[in-house]
Protein backbone atom coordinates (compact mmCIF):
# COMPACT_ATOMS: atom_id res chain seq x y z
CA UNK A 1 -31.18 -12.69 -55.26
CA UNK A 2 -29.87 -16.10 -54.57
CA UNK A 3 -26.28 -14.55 -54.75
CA UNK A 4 -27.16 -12.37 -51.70
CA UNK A 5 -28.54 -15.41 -49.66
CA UNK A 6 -25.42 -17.14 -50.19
CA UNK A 7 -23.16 -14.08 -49.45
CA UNK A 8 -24.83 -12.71 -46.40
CA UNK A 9 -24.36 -15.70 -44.35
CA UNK A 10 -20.74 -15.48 -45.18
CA UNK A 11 -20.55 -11.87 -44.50
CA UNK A 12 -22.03 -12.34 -41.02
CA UNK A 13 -19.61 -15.48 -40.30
CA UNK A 14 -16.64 -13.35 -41.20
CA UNK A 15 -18.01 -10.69 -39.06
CA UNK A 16 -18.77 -12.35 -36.33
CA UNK A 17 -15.59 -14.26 -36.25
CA UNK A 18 -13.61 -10.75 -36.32
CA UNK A 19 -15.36 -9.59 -33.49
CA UNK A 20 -14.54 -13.41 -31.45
CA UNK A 21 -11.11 -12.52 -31.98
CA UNK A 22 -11.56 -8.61 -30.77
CA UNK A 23 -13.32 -9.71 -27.77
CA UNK A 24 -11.38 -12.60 -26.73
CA UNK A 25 -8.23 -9.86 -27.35
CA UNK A 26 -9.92 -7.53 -24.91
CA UNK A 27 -10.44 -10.14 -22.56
CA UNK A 28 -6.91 -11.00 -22.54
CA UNK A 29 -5.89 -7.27 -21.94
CA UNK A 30 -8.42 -7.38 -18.96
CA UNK A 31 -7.11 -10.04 -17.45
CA UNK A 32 -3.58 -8.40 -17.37
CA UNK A 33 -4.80 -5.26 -16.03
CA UNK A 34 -6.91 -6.65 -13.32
CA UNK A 35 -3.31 -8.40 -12.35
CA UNK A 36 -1.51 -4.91 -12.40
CA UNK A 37 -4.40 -3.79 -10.31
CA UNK A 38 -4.22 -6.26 -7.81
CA UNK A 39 -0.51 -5.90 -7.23
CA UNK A 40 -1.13 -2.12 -6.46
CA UNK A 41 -3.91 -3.20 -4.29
CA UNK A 42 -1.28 -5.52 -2.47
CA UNK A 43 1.15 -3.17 -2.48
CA UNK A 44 -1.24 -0.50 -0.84
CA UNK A 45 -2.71 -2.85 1.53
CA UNK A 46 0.99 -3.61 3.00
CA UNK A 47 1.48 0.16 3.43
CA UNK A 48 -1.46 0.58 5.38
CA UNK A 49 -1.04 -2.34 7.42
CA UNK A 50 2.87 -0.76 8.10
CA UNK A 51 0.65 2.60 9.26
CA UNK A 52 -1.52 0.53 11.91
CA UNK A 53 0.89 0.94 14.39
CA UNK A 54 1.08 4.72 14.21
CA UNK A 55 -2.96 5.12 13.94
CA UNK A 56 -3.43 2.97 17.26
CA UNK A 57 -0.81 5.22 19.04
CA UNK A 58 -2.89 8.30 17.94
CA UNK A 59 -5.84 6.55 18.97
CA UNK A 60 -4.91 5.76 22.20
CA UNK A 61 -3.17 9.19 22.68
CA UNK A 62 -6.59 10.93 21.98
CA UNK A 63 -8.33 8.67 23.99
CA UNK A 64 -5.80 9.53 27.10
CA UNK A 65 -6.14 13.22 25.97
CA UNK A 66 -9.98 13.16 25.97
CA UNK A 67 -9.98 11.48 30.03
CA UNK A 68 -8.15 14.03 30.90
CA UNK A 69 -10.08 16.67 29.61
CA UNK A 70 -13.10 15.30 30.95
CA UNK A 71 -11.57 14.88 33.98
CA UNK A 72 -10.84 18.41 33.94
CA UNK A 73 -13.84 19.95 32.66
CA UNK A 74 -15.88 17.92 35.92
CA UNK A 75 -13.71 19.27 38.44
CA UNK A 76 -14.05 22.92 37.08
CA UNK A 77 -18.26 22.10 36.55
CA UNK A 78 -17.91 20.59 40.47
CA UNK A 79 -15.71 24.19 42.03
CA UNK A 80 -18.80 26.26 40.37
CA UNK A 81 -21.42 24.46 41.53
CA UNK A 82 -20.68 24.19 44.99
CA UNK A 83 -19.57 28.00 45.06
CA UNK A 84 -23.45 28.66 43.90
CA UNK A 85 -24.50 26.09 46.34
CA UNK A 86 -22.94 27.97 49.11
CA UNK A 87 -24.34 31.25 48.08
CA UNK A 88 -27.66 29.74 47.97
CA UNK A 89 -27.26 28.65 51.58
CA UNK A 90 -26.12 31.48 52.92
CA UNK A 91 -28.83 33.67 50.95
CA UNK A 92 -31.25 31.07 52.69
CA UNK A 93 -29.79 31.45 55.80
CA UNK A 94 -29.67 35.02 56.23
CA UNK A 95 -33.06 35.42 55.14
């Protein structure tokens, strides 16, 4: 019995000592990766910042596109309702 409170301890210290050096290992490898990720985040971020130009010419293009249309859509909304307006009038009137 006194054997086994002598060699437990040491058992655990061994243990724990292997599994320092695992997790300080993994932390290394971590480390590394999160600098490979952040280079492809870089890298990515540059490419979308390249692509800003196009996306604000689209943007103002539908912008210019949508005026229009609206523009277009009153005027036609505007020709109808004063060609109802002047039936109205002149159903009014001849009555």
């Amino acid at each position: 019995m006194d054997e086994l409170y002598i060699s437990l301890p040491v058992v655990l210290y061994v243990l724990g000592i292997i599994l320092l050096i695992i997790l300080i290992i993994l932390g290394i490898r971590l480390l590394k990766m999160m600098s490979k990720i952040d280079s492809i985040i870089n890298d990515v971020d540059d490419k979308v910042k390249s692509l800003n130009g196009v996306f604000e010419i689209i943007d103002v293009a539908t912008d210019r596109l949508s005026f229009v249309t609206d523009r277009v859509v009153e005027f036609i909304s505007n020709f109808f309702m004063k060609l109802f307006k002047k039936k109205e009038k002149e159903d009014i009137i001849d009555e």
